[in-house]
C-alpha atoms as a PDB file:
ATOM      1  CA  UNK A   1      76.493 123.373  99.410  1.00  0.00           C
ATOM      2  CA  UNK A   2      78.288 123.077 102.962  1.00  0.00           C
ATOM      3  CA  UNK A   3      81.161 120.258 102.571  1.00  0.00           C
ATOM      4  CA  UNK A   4      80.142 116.259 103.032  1.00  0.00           C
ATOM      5  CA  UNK A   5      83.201 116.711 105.768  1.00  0.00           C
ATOM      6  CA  UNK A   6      81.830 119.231 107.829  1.00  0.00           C
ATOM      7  CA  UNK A   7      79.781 117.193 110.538  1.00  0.00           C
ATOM      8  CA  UNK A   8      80.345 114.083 112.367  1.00  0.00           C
ATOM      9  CA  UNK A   9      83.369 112.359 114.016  1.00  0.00           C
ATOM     10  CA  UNK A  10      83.134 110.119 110.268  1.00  0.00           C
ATOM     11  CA  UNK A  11      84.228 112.998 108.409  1.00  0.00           C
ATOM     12  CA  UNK A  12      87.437 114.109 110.808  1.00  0.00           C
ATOM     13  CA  UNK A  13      88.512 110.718 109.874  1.00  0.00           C
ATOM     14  CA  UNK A  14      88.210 111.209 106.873  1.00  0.00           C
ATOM     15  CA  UNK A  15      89.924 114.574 106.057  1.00  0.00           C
ATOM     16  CA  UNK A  16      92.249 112.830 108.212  1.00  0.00           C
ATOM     17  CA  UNK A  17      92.713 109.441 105.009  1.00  0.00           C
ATOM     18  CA  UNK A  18      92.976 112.208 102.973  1.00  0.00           C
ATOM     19  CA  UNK A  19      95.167 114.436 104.380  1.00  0.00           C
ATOM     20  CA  UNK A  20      97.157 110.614 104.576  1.00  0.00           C
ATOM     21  CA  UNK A  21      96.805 109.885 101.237  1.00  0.00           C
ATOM     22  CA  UNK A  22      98.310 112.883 100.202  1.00  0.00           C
ATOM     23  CA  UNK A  23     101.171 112.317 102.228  1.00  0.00           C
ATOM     24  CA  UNK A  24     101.881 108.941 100.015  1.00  0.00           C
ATOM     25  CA  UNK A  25     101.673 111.260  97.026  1.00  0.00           C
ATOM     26  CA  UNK A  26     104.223 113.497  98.113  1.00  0.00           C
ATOM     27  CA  UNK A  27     106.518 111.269 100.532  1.00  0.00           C
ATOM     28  CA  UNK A  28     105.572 107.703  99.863  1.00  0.00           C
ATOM     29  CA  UNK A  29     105.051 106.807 103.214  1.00  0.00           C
ATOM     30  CA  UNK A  30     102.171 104.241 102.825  1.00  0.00           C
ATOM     31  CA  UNK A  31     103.240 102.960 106.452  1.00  0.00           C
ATOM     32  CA  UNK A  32     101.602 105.907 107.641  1.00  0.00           C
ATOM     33  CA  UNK A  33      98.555 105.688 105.187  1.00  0.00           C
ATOM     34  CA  UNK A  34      97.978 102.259 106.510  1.00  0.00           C
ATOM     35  CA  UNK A  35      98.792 102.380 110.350  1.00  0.00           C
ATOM     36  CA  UNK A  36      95.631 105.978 110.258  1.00  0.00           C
ATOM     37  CA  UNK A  37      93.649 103.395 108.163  1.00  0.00           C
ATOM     38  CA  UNK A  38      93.631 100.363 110.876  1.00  0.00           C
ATOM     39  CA  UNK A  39      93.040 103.063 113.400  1.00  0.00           C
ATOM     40  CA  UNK A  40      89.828 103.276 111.929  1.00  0.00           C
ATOM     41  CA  UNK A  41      88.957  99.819 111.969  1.00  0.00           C
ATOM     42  CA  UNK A  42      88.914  98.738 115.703  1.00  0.00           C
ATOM     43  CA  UNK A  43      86.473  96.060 116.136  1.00  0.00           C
ATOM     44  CA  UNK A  44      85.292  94.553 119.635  1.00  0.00           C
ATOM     45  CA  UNK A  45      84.404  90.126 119.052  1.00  0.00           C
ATOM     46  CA  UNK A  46      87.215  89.179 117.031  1.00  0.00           C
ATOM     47  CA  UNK A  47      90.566  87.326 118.199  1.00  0.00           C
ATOM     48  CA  UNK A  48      93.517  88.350 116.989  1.00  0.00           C
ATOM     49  CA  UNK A  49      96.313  86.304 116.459  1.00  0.00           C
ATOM     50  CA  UNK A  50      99.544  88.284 114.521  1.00  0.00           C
ATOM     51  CA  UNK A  51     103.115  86.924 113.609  1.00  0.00           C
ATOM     52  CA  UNK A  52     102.656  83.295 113.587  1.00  0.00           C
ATOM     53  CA  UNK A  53     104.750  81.507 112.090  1.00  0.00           C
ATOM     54  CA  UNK A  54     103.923  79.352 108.462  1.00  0.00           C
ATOM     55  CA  UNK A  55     107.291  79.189 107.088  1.00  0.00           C
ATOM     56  CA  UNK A  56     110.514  78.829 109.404  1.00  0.00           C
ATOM     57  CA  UNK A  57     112.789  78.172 106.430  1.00  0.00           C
ATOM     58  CA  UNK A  58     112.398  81.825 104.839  1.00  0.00           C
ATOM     59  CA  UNK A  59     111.307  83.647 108.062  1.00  0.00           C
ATOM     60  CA  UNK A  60     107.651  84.077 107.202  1.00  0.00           C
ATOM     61  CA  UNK A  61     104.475  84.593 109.313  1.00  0.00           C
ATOM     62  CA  UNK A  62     100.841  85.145 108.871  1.00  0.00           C
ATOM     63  CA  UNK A  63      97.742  87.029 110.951  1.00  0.00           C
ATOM     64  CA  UNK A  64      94.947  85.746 111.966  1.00  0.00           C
ATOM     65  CA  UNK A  65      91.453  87.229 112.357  1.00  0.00           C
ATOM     66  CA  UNK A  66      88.476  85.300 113.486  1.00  0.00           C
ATOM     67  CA  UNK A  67      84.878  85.868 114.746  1.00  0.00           C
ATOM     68  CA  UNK A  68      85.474  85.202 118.353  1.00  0.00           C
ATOM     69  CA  UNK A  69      83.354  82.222 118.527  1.00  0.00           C
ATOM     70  CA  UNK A  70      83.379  80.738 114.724  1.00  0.00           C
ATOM     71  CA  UNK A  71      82.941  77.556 114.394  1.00  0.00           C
ATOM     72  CA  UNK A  72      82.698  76.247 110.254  1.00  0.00           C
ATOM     73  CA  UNK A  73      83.075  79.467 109.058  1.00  0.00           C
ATOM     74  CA  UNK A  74      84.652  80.253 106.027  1.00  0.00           C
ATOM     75  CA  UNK A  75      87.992  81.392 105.467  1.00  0.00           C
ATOM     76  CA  UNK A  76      89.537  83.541 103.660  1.00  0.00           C
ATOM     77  CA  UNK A  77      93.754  83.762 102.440  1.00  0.00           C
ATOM     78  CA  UNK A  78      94.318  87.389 100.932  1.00  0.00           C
ATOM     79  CA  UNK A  79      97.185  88.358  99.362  1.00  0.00           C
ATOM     80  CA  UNK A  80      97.866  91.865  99.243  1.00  0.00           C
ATOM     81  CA  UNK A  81      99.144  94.220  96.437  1.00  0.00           C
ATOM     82  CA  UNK A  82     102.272  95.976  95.958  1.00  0.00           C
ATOM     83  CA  UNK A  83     104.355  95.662  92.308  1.00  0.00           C
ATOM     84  CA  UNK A  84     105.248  92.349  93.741  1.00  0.00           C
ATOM     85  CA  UNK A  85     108.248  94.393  95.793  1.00  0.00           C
ATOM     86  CA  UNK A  86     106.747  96.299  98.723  1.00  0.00           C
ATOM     87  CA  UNK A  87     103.920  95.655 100.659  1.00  0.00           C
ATOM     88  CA  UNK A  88     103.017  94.297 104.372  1.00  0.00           C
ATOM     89  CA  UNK A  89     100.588  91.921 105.907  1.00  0.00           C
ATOM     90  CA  UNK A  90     100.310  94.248 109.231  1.00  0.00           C
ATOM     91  CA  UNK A  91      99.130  97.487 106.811  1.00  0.00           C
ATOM     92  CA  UNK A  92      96.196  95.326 105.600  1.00  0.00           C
ATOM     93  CA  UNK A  93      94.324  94.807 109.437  1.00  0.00           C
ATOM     94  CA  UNK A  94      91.444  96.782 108.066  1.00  0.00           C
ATOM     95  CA  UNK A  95      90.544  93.711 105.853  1.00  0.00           C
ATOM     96  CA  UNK A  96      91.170  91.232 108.482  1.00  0.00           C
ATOM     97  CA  UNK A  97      88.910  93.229 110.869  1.00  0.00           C
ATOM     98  CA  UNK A  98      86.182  93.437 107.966  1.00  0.00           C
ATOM     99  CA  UNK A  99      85.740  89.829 107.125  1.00  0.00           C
ATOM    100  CA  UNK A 100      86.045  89.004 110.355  1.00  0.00           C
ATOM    101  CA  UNK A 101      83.608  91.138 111.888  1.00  0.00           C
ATOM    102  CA  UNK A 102      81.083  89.220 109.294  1.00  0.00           C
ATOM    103  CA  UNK A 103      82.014  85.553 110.115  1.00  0.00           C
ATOM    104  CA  UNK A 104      84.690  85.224 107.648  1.00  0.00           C
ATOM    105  CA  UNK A 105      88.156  83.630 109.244  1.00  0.00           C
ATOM    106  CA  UNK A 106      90.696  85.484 107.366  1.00  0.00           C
ATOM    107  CA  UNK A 107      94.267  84.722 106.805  1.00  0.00           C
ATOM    108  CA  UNK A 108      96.982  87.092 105.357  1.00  0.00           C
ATOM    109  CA  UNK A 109     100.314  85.975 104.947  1.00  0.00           C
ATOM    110  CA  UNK A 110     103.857  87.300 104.332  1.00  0.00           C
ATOM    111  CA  UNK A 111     105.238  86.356 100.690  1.00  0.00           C
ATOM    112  CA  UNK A 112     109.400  86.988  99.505  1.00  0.00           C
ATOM    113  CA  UNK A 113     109.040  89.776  97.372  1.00  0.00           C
ATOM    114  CA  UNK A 114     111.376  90.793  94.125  1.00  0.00           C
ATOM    115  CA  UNK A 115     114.650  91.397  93.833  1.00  0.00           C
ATOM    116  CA  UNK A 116     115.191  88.797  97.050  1.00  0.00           C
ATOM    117  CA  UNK A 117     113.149  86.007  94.969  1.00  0.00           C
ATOM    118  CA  UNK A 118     111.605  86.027  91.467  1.00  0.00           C
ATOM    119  CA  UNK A 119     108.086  84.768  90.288  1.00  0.00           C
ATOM    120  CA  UNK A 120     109.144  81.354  91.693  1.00  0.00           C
ATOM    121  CA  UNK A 121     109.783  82.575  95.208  1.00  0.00           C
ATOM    122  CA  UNK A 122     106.400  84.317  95.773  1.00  0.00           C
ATOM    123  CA  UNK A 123     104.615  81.673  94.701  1.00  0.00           C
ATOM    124  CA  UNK A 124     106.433  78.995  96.271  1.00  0.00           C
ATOM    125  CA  UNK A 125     105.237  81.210  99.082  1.00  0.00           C
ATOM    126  CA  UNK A 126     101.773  82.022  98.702  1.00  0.00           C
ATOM    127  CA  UNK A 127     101.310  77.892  98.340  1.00  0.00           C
ATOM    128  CA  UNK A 128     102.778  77.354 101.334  1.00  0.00           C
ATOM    129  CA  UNK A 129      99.984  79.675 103.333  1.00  0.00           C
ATOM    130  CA  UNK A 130      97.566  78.292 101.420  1.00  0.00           C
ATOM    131  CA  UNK A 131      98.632  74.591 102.202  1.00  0.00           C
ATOM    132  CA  UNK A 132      98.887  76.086 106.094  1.00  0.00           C
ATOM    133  CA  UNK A 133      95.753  77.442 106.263  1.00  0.00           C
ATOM    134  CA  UNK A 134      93.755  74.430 105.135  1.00  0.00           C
ATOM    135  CA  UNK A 135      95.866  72.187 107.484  1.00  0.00           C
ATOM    136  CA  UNK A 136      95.248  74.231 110.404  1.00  0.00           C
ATOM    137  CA  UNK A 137      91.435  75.622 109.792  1.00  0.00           C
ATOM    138  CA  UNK A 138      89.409  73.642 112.298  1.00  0.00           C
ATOM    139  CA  UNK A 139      91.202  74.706 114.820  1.00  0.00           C
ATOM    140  CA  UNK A 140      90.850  77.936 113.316  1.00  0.00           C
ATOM    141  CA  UNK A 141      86.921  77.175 113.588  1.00  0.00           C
ATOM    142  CA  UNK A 142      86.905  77.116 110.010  1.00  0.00           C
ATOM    143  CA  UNK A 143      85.790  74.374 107.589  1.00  0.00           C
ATOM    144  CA  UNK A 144      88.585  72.943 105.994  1.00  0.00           C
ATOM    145  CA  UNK A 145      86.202  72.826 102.043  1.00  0.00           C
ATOM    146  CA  UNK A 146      85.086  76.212 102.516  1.00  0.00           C
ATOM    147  CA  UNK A 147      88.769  77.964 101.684  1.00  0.00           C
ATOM    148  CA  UNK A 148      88.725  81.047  99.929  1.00  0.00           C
ATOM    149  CA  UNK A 149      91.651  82.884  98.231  1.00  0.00           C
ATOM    150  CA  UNK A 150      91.389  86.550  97.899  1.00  0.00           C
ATOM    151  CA  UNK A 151      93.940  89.289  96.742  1.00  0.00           C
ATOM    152  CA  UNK A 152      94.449  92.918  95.101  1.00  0.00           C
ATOM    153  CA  UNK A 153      96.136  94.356  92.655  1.00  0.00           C
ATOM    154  CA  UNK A 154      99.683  91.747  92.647  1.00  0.00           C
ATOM    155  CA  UNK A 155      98.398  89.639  95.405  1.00  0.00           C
ATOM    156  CA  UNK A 156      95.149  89.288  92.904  1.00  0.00           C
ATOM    157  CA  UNK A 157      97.878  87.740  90.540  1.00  0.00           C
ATOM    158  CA  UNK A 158      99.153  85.626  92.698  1.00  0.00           C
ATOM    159  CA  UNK A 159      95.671  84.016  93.712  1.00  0.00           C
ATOM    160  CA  UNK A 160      94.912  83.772  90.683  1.00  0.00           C
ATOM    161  CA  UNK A 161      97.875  81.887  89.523  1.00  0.00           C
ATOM    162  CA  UNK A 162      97.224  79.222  92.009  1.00  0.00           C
ATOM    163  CA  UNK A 163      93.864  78.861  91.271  1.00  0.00           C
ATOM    164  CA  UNK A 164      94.174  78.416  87.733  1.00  0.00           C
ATOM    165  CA  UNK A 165      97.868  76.834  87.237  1.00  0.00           C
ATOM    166  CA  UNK A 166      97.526  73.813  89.285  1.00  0.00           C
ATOM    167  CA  UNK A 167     101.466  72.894  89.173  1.00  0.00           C
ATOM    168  CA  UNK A 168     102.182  75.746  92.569  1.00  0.00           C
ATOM    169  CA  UNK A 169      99.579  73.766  95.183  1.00  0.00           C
ATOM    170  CA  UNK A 170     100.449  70.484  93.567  1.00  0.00           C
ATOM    171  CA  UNK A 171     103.303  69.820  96.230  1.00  0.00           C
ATOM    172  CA  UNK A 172     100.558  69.740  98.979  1.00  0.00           C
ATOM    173  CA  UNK A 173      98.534  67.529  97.597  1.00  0.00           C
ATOM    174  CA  UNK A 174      95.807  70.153  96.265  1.00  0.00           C
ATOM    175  CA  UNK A 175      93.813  71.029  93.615  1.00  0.00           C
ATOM    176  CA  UNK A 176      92.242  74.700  92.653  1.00  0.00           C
ATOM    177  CA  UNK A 177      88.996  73.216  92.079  1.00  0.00           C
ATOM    178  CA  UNK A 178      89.070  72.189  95.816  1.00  0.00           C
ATOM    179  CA  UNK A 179      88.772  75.475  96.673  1.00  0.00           C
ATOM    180  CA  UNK A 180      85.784  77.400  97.454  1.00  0.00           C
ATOM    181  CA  UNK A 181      86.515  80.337  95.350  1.00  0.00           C
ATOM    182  CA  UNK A 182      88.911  83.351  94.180  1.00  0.00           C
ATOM    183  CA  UNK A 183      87.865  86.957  94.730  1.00  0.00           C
ATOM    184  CA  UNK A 184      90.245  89.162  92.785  1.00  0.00           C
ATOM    185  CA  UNK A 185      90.413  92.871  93.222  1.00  0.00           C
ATOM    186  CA  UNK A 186      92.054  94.813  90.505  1.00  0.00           C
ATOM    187  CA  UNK A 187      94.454  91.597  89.467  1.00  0.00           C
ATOM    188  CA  UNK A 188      96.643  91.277  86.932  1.00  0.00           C
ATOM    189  CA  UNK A 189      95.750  88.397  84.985  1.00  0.00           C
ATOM    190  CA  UNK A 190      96.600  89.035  81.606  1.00  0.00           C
ATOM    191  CA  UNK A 191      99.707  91.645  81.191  1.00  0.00           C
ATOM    192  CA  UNK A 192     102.695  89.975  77.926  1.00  0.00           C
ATOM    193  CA  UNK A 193     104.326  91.609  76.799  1.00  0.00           C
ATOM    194  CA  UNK A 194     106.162  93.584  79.490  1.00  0.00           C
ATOM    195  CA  UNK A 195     107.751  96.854  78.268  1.00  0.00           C
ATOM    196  CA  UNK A 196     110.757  97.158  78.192  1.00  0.00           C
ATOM    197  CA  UNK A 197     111.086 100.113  80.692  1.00  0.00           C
ATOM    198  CA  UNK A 198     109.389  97.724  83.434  1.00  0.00           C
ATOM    199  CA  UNK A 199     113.122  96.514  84.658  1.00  0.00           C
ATOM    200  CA  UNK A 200     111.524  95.287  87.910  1.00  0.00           C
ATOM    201  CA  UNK A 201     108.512  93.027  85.958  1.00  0.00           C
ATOM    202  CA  UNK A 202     111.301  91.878  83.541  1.00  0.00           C
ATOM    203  CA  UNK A 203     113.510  90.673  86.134  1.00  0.00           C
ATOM    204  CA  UNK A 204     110.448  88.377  88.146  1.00  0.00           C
ATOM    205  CA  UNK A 205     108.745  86.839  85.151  1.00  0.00           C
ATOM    206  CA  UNK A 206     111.116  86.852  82.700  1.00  0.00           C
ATOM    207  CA  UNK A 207     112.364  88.975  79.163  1.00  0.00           C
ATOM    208  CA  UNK A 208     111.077  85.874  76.545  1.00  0.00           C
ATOM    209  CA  UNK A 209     107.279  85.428  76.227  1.00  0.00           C
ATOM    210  CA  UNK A 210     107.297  81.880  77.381  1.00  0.00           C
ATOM    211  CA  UNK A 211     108.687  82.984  80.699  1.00  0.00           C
ATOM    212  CA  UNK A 212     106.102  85.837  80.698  1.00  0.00           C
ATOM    213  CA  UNK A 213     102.942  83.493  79.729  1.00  0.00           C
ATOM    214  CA  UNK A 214     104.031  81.752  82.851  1.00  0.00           C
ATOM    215  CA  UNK A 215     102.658  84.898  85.035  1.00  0.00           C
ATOM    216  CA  UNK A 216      99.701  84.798  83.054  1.00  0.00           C
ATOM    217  CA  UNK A 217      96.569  83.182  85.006  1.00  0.00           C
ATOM    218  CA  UNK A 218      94.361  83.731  81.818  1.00  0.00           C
ATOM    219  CA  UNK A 219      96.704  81.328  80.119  1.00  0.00           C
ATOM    220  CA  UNK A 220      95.805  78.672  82.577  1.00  0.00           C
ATOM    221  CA  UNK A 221      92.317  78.668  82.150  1.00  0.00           C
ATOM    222  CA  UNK A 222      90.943  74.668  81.249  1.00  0.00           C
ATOM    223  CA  UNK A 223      87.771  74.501  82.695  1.00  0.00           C
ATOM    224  CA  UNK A 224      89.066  73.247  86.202  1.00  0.00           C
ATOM    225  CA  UNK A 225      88.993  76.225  88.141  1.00  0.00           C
ATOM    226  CA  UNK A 226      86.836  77.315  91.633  1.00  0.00           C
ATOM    227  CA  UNK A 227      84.571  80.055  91.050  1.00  0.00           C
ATOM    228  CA  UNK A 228      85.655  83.596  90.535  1.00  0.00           C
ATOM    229  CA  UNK A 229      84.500  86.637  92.039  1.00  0.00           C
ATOM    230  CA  UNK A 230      86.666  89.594  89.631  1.00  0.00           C
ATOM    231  CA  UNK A 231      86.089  93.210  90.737  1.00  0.00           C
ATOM    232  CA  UNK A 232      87.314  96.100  89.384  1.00  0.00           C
ATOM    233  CA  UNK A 233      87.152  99.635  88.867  1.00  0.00           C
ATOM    234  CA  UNK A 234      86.936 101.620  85.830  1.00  0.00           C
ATOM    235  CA  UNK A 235      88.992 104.580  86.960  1.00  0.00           C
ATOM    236  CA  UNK A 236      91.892 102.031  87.738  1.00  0.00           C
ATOM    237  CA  UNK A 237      94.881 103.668  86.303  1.00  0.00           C
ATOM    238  CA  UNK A 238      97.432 101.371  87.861  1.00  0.00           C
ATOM    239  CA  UNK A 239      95.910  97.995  86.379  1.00  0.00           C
ATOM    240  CA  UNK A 240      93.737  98.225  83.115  1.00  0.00           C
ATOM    241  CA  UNK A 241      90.269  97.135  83.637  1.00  0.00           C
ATOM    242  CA  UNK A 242      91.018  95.066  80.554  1.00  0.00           C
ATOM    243  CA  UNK A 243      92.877  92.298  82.849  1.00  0.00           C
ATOM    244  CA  UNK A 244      89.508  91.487  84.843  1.00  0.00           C
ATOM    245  CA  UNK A 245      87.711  91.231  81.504  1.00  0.00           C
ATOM    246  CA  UNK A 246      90.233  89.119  79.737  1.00  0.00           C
ATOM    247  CA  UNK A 247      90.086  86.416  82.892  1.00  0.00           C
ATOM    248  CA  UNK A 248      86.352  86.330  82.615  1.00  0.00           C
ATOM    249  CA  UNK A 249      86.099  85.743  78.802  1.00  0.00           C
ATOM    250  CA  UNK A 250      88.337  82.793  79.423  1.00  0.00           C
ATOM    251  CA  UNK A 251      86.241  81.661  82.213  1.00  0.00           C
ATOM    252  CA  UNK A 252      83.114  82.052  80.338  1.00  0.00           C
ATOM    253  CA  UNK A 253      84.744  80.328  77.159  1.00  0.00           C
ATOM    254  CA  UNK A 254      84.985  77.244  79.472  1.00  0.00           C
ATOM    255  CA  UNK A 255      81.261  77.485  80.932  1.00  0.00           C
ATOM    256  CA  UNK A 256      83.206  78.273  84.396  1.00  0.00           C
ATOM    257  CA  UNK A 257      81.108  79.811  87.495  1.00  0.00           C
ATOM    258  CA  UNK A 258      82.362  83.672  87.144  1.00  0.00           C
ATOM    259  CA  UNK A 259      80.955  86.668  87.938  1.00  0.00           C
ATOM    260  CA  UNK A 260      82.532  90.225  86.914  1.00  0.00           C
ATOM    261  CA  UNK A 261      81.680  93.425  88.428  1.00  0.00           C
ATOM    262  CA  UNK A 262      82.863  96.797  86.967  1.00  0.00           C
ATOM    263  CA  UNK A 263      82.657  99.581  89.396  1.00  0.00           C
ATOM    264  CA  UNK A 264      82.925 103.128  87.730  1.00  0.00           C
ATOM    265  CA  UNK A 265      84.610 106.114  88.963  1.00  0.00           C
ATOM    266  CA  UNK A 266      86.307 103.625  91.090  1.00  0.00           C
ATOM    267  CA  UNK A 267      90.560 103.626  91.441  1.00  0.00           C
ATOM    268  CA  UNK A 268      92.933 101.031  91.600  1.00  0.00           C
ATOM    269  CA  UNK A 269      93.262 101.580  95.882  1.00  0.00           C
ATOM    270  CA  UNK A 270      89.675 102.753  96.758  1.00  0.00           C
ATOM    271  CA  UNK A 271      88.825  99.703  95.600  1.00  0.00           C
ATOM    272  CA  UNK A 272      90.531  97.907  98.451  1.00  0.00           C
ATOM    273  CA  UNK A 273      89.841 100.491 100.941  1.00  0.00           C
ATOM    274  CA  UNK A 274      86.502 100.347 100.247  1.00  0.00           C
ATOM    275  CA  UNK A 275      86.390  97.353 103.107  1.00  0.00           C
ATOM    276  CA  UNK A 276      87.422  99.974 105.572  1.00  0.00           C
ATOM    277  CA  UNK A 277      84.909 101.609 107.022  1.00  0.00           C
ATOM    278  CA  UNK A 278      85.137 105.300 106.469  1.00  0.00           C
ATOM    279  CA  UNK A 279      85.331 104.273 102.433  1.00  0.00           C
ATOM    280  CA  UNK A 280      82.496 101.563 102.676  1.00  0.00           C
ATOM    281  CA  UNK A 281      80.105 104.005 101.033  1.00  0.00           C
ATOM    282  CA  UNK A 282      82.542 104.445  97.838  1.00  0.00           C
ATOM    283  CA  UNK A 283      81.831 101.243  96.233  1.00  0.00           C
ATOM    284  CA  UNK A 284      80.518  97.789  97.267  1.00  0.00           C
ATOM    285  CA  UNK A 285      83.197  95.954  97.541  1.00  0.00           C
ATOM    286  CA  UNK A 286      82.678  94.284 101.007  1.00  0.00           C
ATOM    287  CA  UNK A 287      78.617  93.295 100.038  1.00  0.00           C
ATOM    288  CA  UNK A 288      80.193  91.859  96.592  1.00  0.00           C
ATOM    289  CA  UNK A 289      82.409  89.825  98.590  1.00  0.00           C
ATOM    290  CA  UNK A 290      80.361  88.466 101.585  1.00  0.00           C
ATOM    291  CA  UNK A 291      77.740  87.626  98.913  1.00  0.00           C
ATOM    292  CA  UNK A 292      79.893  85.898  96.794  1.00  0.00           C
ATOM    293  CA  UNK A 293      81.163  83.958 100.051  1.00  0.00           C
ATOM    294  CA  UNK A 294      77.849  83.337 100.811  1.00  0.00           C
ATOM    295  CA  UNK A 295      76.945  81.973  97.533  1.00  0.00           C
ATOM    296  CA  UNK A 296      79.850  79.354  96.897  1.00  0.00           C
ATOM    297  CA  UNK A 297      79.792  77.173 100.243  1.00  0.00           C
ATOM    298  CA  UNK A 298      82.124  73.859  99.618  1.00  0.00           C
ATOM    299  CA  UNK A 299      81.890  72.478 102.962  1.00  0.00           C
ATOM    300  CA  UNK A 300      78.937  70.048 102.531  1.00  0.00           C
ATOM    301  CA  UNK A 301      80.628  68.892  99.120  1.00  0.00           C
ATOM    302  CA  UNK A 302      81.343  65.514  99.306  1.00  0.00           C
END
């Protein structure tokens, strides 16, 4: 059987990912993973707007992508992965340029990683774009009640967090049930106790369990939450599928609007490339998603 690389511009790029991925194998340069990823995504009809500004204070900025002439659209804040201590907004264009490219304004935002802050920090953080992103989304051309948070792998902890603890949007005068939705991707929702060899996860959330239950979203869970979009894969070595499952129980247990989706043969990354276009074929993450959007519209809610 003659390879599924051998014809077509499609499949140089994609000996090319792989030849990348293997790269972050060997050298860990996921800088260079991302930047042939993006290269990829090139869309004509969407603005741009990169590096502006949310948070003076702590240096921090956020990119924009919009449908060039949206006006109400929903919007999107996604909060990418990384063990909560690597990880940049710039590597993750390819899921700008996706959303975008289907009428979805989407924001993604810096956030202080560990050792510089701990738990507190990041969240602190990921509030603040949150709170900046609803302030500033009509002139974004999006609707202010259609707000979506989104994230993968940590950053799916982190939206999770705020939209089930409602003490981190509190200081802007929010609520998580004023939110359209959360769509997590491979999140970790449900992870006490830390080992003890995890120095790194030990030193954000905490070494006692009731600093630990803090990180938890599925300990938050009251029946006051938006409605959840969890996807995962089964082949996820890097965050057990169990975490997605655990949220929705809780969400079920409280009659809350959630829908899980279990993709097999499906790992921890190609889940989030999967919005890229050389890896939309490998799972349907991107249809899950815009449906989802589709389905939970806030912005005629009075």
């Amino acid at each position: 059987m003659p390879s599924p690389f051998a014809r077509s511009s499609l499949g140089m790029v994609c000996r090319t990912l792989l030849l990348l991925s293997t790269a972050i194998v060997l050298n860990g340069c996921e800088g260079t993973l991302f930047a042939g990823l993006n290269a990829t995504n090139r869309r004509a009809g969407i603005d741009a707007q990169r590096s502006v500004v949310f948070d003076a204070t702590h240096g921090l900025k956020l990119d924009i992508y919009r449908p060039a002439s949206s006006t109400h659209a929903p919007l999107v804040v996604f909060f990418y992965g990384g063990s909560w201590v690597r990880g940049e907004r710039s590597w993750y264009r390819f899921v700008g340029t996706a959303l975008a490219a289907h009428g979805v304004v989407t924001v993604i935002p810096d956030y202080r990683k560990y050792p510089h802050v701990n738990m507190d920090g990041f969240m602190q953080d990921a509030a603040r774009a949150v709170a900046w992103a609803r302030g500033h989304a009509q002139e974004l051309g999006a609707a202010p009640g259609d707000i979506f948070i989104m994230g993968h792998s940590a950053g799916g902890q982190i939206g999770a967090l705020l939209t089930t603890d409602p003490s981190w949007l509190a200081p802007y005068g929010l609520r998580p049930d004023e939110l359209a939705g959360f769509i997590g991707l491979a999140g970790c929702y449900d992870f006490m106790p830390i080992p003890a060899n995890e120095k790194d996860m030990l030193g954000m959330f905490g070494r006692d369990a009731a600093s630990q239950a803090r990180a938890q979203p599925v300990r938050f869970v009251r029946g006051a939450e938006p409605p959840m979009l969890l996807l995962q894969g089964l082949a996820d070595h890097e965050v057990e599928p169990s975490n997605a499952r655990s949220l929705a129980y809780a969400l079920q247990a409280q009659h809350e609007d959630v829908t899980l989706r279990l993709y097999p043969g499906i790992s921890h990354n190609a889940l989030v490339f999967a919005l890229s276009r050389p890896f939309r074929a490998e799972a349907p993450t991107l249809n899950d998603v815009l449906r989802f959007i589709h389905d939970h519209p806030l912005a005629a809610a009075p």
